[in-house]
C-alpha atoms as a PDB file:
ATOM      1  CA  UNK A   1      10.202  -1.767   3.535  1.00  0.00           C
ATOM      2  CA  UNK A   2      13.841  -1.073   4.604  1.00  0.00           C
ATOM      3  CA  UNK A   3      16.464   0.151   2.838  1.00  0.00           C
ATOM      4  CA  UNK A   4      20.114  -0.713   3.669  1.00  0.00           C
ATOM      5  CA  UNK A   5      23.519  -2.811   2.745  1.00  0.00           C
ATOM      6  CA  UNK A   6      23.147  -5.477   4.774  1.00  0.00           C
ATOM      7  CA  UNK A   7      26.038  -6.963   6.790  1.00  0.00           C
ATOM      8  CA  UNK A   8      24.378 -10.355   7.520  1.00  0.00           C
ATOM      9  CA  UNK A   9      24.771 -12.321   3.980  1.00  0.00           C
ATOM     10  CA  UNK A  10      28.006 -13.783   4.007  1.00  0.00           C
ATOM     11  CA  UNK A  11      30.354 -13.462   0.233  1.00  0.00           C
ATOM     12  CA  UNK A  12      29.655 -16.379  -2.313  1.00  0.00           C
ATOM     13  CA  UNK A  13      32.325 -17.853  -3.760  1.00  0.00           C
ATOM     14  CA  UNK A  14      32.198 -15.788  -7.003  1.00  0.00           C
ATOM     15  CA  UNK A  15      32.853 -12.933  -4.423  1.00  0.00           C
ATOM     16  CA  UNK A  16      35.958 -14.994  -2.729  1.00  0.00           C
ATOM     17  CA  UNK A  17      37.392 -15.354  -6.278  1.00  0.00           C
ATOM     18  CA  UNK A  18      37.153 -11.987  -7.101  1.00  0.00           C
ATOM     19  CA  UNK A  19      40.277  -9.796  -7.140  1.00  0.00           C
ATOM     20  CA  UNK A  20      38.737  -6.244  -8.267  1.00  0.00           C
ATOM     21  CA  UNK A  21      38.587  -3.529  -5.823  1.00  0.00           C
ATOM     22  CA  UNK A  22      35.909  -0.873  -6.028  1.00  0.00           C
ATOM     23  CA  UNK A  23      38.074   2.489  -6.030  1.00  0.00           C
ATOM     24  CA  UNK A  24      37.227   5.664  -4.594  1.00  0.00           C
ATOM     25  CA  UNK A  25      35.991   7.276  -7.791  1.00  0.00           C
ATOM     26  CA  UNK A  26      34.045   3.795  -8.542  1.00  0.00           C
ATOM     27  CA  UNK A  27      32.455   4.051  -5.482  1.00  0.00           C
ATOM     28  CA  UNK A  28      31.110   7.511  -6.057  1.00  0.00           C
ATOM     29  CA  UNK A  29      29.663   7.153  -9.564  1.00  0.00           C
ATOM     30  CA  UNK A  30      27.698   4.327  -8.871  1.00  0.00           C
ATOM     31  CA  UNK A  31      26.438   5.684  -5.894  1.00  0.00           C
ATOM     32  CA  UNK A  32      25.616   8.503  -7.445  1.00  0.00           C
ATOM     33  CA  UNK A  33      24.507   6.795 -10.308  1.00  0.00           C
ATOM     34  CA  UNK A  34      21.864   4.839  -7.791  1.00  0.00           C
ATOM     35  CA  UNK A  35      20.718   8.329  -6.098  1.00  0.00           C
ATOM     36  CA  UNK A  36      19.753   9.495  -9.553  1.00  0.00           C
ATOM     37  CA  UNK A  37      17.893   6.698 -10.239  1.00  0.00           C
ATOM     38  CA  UNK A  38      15.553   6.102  -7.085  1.00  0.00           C
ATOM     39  CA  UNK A  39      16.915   8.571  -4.258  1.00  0.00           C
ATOM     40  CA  UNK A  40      19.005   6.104  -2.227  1.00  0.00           C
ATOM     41  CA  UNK A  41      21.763   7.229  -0.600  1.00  0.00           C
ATOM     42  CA  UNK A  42      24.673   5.145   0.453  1.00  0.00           C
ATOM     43  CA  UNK A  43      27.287   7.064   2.947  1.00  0.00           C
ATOM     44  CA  UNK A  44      30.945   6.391   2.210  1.00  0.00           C
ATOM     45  CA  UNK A  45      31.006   5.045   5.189  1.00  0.00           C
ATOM     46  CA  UNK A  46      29.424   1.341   3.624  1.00  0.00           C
ATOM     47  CA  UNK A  47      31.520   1.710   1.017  1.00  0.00           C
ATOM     48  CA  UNK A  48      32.951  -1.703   1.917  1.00  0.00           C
ATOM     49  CA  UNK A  49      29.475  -3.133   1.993  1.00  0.00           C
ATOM     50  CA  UNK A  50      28.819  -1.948  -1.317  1.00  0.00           C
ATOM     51  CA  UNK A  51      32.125  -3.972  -2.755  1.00  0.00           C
ATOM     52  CA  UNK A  52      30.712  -6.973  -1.433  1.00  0.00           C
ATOM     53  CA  UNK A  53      27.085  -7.015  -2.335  1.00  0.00           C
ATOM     54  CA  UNK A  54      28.137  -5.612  -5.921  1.00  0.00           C
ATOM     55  CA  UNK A  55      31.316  -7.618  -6.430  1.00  0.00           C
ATOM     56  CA  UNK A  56      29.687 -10.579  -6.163  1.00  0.00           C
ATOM     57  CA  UNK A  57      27.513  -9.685  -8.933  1.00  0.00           C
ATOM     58  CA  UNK A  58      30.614  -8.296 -11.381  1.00  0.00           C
ATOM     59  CA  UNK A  59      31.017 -12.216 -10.454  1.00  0.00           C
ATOM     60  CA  UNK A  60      28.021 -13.375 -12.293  1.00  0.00           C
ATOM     61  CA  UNK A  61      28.504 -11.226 -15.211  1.00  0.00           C
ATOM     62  CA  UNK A  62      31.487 -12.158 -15.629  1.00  0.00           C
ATOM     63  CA  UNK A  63      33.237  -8.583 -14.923  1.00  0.00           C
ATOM     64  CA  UNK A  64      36.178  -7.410 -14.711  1.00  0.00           C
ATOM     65  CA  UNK A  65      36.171  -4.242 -13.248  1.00  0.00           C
ATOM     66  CA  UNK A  66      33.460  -2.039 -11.370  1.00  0.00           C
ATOM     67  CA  UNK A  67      34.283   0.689 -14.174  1.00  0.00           C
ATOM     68  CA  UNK A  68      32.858  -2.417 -16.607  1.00  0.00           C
ATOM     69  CA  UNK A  69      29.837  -2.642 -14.445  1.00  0.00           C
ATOM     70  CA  UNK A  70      28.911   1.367 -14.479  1.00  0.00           C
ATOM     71  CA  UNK A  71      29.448   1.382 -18.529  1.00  0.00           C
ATOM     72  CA  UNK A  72      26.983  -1.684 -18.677  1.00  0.00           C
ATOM     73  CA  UNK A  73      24.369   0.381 -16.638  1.00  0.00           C
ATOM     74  CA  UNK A  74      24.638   3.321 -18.713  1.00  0.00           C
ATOM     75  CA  UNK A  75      25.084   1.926 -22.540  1.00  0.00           C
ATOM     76  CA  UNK A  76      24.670  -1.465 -22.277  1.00  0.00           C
ATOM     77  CA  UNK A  77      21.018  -2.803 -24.343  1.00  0.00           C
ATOM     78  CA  UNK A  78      20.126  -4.280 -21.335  1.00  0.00           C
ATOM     79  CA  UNK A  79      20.849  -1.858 -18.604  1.00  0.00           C
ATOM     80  CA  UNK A  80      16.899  -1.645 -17.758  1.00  0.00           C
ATOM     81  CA  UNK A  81      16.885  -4.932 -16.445  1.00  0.00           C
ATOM     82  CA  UNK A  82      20.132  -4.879 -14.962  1.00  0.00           C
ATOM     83  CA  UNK A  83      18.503  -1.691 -12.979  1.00  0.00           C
ATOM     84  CA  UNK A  84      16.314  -3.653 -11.711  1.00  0.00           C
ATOM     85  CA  UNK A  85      18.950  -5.920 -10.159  1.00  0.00           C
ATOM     86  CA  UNK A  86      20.652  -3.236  -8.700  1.00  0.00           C
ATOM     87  CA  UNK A  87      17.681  -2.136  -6.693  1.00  0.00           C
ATOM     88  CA  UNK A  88      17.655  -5.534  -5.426  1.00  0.00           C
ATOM     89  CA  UNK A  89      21.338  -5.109  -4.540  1.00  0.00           C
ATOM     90  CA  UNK A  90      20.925  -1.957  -2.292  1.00  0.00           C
ATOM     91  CA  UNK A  91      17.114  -3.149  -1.159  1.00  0.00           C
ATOM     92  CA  UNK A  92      16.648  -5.137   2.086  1.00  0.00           C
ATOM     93  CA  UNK A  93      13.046  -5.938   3.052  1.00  0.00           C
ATOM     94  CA  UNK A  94      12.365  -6.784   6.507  1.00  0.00           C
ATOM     95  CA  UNK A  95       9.038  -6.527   7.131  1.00  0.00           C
ATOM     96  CA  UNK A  96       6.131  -9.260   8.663  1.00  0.00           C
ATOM     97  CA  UNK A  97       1.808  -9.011   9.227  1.00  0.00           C
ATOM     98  CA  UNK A  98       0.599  -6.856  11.586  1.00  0.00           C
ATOM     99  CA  UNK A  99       4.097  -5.383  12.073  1.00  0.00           C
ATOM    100  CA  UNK A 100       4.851  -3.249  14.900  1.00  0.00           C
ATOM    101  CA  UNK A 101       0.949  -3.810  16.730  1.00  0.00           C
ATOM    102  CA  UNK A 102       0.967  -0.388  18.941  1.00  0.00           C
ATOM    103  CA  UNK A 103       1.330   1.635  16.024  1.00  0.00           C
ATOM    104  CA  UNK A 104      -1.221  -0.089  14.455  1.00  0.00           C
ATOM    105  CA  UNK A 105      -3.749   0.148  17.055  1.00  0.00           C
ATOM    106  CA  UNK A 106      -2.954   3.614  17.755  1.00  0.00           C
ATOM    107  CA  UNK A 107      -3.848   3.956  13.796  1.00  0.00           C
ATOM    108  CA  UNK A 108      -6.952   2.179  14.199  1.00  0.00           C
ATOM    109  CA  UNK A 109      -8.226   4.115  16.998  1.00  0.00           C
ATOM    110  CA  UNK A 110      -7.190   7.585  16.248  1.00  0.00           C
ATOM    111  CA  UNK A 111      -6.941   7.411  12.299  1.00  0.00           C
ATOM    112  CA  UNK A 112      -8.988   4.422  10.849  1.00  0.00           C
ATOM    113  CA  UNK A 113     -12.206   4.418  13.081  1.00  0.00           C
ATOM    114  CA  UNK A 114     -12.870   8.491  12.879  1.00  0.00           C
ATOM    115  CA  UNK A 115     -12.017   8.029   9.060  1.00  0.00           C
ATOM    116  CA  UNK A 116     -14.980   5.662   8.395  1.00  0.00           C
ATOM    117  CA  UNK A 117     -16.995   7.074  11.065  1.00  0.00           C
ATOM    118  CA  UNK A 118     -16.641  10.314   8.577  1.00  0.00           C
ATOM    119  CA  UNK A 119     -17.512   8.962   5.198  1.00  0.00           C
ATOM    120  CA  UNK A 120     -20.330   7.218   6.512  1.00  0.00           C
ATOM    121  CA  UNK A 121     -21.988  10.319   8.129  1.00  0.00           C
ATOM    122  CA  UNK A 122     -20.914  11.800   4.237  1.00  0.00           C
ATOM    123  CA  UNK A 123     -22.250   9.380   2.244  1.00  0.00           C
ATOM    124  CA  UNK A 124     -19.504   8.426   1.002  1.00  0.00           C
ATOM    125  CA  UNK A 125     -18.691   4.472   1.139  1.00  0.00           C
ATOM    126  CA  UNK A 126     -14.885   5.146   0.021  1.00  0.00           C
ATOM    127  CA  UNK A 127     -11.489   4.305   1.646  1.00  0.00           C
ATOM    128  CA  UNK A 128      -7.873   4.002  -0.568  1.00  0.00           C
ATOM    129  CA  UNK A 129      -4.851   3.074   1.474  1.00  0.00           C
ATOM    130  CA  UNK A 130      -1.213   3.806  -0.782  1.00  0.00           C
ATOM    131  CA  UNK A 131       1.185   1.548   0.800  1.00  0.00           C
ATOM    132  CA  UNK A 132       4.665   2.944  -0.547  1.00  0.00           C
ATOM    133  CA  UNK A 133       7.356   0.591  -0.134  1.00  0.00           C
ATOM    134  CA  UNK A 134       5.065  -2.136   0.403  1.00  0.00           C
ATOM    135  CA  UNK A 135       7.701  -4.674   0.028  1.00  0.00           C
ATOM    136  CA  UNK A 136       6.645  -8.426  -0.272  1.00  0.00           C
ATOM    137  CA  UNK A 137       2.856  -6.944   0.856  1.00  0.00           C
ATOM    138  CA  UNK A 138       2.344  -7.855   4.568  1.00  0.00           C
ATOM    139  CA  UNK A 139       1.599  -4.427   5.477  1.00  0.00           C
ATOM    140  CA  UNK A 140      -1.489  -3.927   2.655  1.00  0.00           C
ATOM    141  CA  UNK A 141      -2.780  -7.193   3.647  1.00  0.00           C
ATOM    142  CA  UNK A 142      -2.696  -6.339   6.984  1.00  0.00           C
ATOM    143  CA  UNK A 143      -4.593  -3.221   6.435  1.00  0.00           C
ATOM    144  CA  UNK A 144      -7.289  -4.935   4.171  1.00  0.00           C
ATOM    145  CA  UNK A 145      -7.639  -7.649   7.188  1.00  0.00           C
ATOM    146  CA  UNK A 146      -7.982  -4.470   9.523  1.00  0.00           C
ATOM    147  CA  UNK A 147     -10.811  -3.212   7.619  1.00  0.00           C
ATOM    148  CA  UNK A 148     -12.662  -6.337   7.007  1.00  0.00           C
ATOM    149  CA  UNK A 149     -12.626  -6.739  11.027  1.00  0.00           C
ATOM    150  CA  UNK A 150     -14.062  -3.413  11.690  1.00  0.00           C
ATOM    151  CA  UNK A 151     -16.314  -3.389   8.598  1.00  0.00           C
ATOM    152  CA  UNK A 152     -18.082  -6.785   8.695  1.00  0.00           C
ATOM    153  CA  UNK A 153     -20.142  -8.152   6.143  1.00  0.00           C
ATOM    154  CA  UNK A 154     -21.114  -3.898   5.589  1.00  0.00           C
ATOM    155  CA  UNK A 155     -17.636  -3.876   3.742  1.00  0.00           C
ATOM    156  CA  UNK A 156     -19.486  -5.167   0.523  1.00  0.00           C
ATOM    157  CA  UNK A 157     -21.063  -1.885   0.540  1.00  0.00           C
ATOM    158  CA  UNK A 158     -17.356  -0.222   0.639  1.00  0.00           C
ATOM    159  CA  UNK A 159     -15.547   0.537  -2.040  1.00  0.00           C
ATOM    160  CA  UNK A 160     -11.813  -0.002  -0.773  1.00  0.00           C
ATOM    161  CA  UNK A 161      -8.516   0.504  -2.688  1.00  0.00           C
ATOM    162  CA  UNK A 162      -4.994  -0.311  -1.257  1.00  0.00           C
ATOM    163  CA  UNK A 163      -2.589   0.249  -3.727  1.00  0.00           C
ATOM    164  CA  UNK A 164       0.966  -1.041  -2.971  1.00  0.00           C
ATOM    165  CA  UNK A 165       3.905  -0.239  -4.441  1.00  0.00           C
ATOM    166  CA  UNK A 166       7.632  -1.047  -4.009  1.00  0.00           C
ATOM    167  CA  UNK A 167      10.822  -0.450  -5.919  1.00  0.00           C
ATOM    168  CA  UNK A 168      11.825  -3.771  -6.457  1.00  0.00           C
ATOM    169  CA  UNK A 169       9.828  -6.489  -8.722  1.00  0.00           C
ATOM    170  CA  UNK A 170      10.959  -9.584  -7.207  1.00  0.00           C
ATOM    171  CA  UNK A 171       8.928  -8.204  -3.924  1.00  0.00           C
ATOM    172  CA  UNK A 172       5.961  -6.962  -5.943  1.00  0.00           C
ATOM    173  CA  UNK A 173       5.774 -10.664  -7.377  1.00  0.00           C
ATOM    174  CA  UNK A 174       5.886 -11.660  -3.529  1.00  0.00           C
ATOM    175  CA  UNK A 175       2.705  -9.512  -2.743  1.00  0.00           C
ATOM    176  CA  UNK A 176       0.859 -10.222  -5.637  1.00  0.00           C
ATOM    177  CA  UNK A 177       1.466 -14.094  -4.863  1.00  0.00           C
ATOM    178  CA  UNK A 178       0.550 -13.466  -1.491  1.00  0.00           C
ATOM    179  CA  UNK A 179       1.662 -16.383  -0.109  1.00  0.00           C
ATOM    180  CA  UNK A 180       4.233 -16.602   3.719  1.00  0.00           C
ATOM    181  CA  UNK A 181       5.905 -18.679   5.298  1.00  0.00           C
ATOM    182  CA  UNK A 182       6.062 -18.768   9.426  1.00  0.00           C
ATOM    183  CA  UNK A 183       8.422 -15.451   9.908  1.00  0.00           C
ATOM    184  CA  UNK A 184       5.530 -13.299   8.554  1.00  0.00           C
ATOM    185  CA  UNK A 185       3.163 -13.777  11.018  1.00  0.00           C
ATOM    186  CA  UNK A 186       5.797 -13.680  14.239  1.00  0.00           C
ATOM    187  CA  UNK A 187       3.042 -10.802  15.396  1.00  0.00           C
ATOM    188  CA  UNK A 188      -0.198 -11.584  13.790  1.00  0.00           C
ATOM    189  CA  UNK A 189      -2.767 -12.741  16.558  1.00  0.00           C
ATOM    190  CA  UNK A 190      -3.528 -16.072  15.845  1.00  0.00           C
ATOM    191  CA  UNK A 191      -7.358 -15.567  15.380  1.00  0.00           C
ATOM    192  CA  UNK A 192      -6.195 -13.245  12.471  1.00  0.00           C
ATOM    193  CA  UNK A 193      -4.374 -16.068  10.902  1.00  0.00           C
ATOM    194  CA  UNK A 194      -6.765 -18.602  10.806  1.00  0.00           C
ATOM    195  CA  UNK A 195      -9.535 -16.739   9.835  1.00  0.00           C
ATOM    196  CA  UNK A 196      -8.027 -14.932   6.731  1.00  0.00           C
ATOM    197  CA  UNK A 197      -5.437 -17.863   5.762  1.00  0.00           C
ATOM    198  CA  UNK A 198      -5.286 -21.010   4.062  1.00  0.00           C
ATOM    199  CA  UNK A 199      -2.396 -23.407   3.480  1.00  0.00           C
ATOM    200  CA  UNK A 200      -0.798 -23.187   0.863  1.00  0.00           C
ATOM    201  CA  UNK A 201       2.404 -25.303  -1.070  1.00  0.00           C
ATOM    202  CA  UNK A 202       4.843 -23.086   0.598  1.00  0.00           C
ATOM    203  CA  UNK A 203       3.004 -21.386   3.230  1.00  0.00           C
ATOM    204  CA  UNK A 204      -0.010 -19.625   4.186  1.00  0.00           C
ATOM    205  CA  UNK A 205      -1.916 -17.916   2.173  1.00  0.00           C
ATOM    206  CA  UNK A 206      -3.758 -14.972   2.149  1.00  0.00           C
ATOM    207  CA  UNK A 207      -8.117 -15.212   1.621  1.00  0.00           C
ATOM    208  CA  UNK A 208      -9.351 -14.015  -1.866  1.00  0.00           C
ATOM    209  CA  UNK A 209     -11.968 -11.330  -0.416  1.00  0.00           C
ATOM    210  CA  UNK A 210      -8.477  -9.600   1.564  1.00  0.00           C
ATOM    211  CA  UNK A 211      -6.379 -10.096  -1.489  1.00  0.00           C
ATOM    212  CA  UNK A 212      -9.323  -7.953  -3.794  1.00  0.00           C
ATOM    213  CA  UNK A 213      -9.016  -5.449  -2.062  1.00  0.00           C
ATOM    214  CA  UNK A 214      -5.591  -4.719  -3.184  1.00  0.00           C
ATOM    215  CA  UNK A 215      -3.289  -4.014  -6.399  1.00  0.00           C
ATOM    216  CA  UNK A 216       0.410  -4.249  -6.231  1.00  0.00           C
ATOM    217  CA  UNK A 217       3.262  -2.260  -8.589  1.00  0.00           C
ATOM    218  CA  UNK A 218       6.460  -1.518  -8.882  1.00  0.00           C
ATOM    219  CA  UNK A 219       6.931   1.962  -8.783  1.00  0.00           C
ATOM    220  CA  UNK A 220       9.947   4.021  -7.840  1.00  0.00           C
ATOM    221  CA  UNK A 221       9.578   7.058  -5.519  1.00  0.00           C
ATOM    222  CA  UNK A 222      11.805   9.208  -7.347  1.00  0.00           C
ATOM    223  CA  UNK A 223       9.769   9.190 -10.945  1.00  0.00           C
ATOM    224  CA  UNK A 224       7.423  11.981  -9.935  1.00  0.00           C
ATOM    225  CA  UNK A 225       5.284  11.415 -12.977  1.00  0.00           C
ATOM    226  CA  UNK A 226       4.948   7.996 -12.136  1.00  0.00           C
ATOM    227  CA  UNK A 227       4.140   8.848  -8.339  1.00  0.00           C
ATOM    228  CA  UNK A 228       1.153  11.271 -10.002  1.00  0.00           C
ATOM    229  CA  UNK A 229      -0.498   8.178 -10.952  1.00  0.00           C
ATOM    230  CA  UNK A 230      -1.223   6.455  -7.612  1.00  0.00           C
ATOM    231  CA  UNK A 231      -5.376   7.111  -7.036  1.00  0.00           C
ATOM    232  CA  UNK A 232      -5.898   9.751  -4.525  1.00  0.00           C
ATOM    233  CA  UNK A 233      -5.290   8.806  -0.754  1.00  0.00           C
ATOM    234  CA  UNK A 234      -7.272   9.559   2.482  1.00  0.00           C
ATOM    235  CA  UNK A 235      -3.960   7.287   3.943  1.00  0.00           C
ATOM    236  CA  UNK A 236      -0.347   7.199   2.825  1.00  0.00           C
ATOM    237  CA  UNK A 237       1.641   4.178   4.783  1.00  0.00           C
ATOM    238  CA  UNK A 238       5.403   4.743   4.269  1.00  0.00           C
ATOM    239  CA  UNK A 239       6.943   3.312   7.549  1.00  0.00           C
ATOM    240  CA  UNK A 240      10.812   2.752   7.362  1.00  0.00           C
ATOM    241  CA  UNK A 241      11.717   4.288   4.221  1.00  0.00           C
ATOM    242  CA  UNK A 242      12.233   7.846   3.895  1.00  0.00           C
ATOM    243  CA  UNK A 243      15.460   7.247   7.063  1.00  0.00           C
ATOM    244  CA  UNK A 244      17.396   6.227   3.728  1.00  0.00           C
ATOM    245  CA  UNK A 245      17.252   9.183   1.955  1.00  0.00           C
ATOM    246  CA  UNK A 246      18.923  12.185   2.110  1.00  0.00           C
ATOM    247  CA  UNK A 247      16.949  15.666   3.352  1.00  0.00           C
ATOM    248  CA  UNK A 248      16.061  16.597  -0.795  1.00  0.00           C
ATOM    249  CA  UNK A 249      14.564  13.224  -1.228  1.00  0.00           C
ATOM    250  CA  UNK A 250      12.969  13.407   2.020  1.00  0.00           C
ATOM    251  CA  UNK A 251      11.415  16.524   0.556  1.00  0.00           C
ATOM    252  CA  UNK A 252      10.500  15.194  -2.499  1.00  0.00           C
ATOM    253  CA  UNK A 253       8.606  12.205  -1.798  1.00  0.00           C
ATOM    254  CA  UNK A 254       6.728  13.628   1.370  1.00  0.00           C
ATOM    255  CA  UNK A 255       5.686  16.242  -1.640  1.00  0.00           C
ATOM    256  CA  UNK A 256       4.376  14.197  -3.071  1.00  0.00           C
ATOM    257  CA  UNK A 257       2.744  12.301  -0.512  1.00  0.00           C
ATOM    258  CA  UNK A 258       1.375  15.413   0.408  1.00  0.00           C
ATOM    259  CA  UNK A 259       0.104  16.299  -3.135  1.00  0.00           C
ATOM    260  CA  UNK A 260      -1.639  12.302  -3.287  1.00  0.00           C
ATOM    261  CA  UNK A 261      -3.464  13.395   0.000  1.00  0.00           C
ATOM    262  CA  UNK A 262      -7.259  13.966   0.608  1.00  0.00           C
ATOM    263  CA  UNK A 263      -7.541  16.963   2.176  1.00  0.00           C
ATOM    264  CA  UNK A 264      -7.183  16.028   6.156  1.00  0.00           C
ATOM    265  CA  UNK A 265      -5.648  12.730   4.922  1.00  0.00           C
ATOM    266  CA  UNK A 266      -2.636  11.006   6.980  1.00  0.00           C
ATOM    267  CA  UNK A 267       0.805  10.309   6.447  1.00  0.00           C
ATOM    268  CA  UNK A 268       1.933   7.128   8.773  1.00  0.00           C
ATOM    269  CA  UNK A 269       5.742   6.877   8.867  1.00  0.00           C
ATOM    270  CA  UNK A 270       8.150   4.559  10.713  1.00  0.00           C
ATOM    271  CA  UNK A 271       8.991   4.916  14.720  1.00  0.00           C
ATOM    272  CA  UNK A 272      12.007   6.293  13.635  1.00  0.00           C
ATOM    273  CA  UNK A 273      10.853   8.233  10.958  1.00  0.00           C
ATOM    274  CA  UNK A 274       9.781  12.519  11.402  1.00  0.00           C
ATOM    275  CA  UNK A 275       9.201  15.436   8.983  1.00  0.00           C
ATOM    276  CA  UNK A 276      11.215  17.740  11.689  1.00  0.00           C
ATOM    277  CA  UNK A 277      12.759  20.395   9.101  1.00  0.00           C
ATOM    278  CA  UNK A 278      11.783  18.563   5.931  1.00  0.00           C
ATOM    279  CA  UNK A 279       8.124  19.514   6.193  1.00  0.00           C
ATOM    280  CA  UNK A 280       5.835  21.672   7.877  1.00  0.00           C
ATOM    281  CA  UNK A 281       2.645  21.123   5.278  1.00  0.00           C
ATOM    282  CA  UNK A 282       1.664  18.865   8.085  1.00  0.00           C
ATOM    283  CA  UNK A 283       0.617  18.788  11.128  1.00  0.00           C
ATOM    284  CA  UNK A 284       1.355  15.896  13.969  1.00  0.00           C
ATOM    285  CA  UNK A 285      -1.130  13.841  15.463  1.00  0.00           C
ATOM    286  CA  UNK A 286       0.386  11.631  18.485  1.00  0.00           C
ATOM    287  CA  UNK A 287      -1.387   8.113  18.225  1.00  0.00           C
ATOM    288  CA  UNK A 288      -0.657   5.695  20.982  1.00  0.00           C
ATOM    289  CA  UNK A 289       3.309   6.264  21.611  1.00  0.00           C
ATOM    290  CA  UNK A 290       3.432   6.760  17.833  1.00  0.00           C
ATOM    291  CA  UNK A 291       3.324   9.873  15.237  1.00  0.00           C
ATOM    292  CA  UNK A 292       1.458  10.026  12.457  1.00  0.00           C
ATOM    293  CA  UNK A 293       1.164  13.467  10.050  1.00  0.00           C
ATOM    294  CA  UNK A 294      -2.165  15.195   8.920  1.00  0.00           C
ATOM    295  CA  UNK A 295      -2.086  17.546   5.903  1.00  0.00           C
ATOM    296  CA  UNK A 296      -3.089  20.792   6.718  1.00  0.00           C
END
């Protein structure tokens, strides 16, 4: 998952008809508001961005005033579920299968392979995968498919857990529906897609024995007690998500990815993504071009 204001979606008309201004003051309660909530931080610097995306939706409530909006989040009776389209608002998910396929190799080869390799020789049959920010669930699938292609027919033995997770429950529904259209699989090798998909009304989907292997939930980073509730790791996925917080959100959630870890485990970030001065509980392991972090 990525997390941005996105300058691609052109205003609706309830935005063109809209005459309210976000003011400076405005602008900093409800960003801070949204930090509070789930740790996203939004520089001034998009504060024009943040007009748009959210004055459209004063539109659809039928708002007068960005000060109306901010006392509806905090006292209106239905301010949970208008929370939930706020993380929509200031959520963008790009994401596809088999995204980013050096990374992934380098992860199979220096990460995945020694792993099973490793409970094997332990007698233990036992892999779980947390995917956080899973978004619409290409990446969990794609690491389920993974497995099945280097396990065989032996992955009945296996018992495999990848749990994934995302802030926002429109893309949860996604990945539990598990169903794409043609932009998800722009890098999935097409051997992949045959063997593991079947159309579907609006799409491809994704084989029952791939899709067992995994559990989807919403779950925002920034509720620690929540976050204590995701089963125990030997892998924690969480590629291009922690670049949108700030460095004491940063530390928090790699925390507690670090605290979810196996001993040894792995922490697989985004290319763009390091733990230079947020945390040194970790130590780097360079896999094919790529970093990944192993908890010490």
């Amino acid at each position: 998952m990525s997390i941005s204001l996105s300058t691609t979606s052109a205003p609706g008309p309830l935005l063109l008809r809209r005459t309210a201004a976000i003011t400076d003051d405005e602008f900093r309660e409800l960003r801070d508001f949204i930090y509070a909530k789930c740790g996203i931080w939004v520089d001034e610097k998009r504060k024009y961005l943040f007009e748009n995306r959210f004055g459209k939706r004063l539109g659809e409530l039928g708002l007068k005033s960005f000060g109306d909006y901010l006392r509806l989040l905090r006292h209106d009776p239905g301010r949970d579920k208008e929370l939930q389209q706020v993380y929509e608002l200031v959520t963008t998910n790009e994401t596809s299968l088999y995204r980013d396929l050096k990374q992934l190799d380098g992860f199979k080869t220096h990460i995945l392979l020694p792993l099973l390799a490793e409970q094997r020789k332990a007698g233990r049959l036992e892999i779980n995968i947390w995917s956080a920010g899973c978004s619409s669930g290409e990446e969990p699938y794609t690491l389920a498919i993974m497995l099945h292609e280097e396990l065989g027919v032996d992955i009945r033995r296996w018992k495999i857990q990848i749990t994934g997770c995302d802030l926002s429950p429109a893309m949860v529904a996604k990945a539990r529906a598990g169903v794409y259209a043609d932009y998800a699989f722009k890098t999935t090798p097409e051997t992949i897609k045959k063997k593991y998909f079947t159309v579907a009304k609006d799409g491809l989907k994704v084989a029952p024995h791939v899709a067992s292997l995994t559990s989807f939930s919403v779950l925002n980073l920034n509720d620690i007690m929540a976050v204590k509730r995701i089963p125990k790791s030997h892998v924690v996925f969480c590629r291009n998500v922690i670049i949108y917080f700030d460095d004491a959100m940063k530390k928090k959630v790699v925390g507690s990815f670090y605290e979810n870890l196996a001993p040894g485990g792995f922490l697989v970030l985004g290319h763009s993504e390091t733990l230079h001065k947020i945390s040194s509980a970790f130590r780097p392991k360079f896999i094919s071009g790529a970093v990944a972090y192993q908890k010490i």
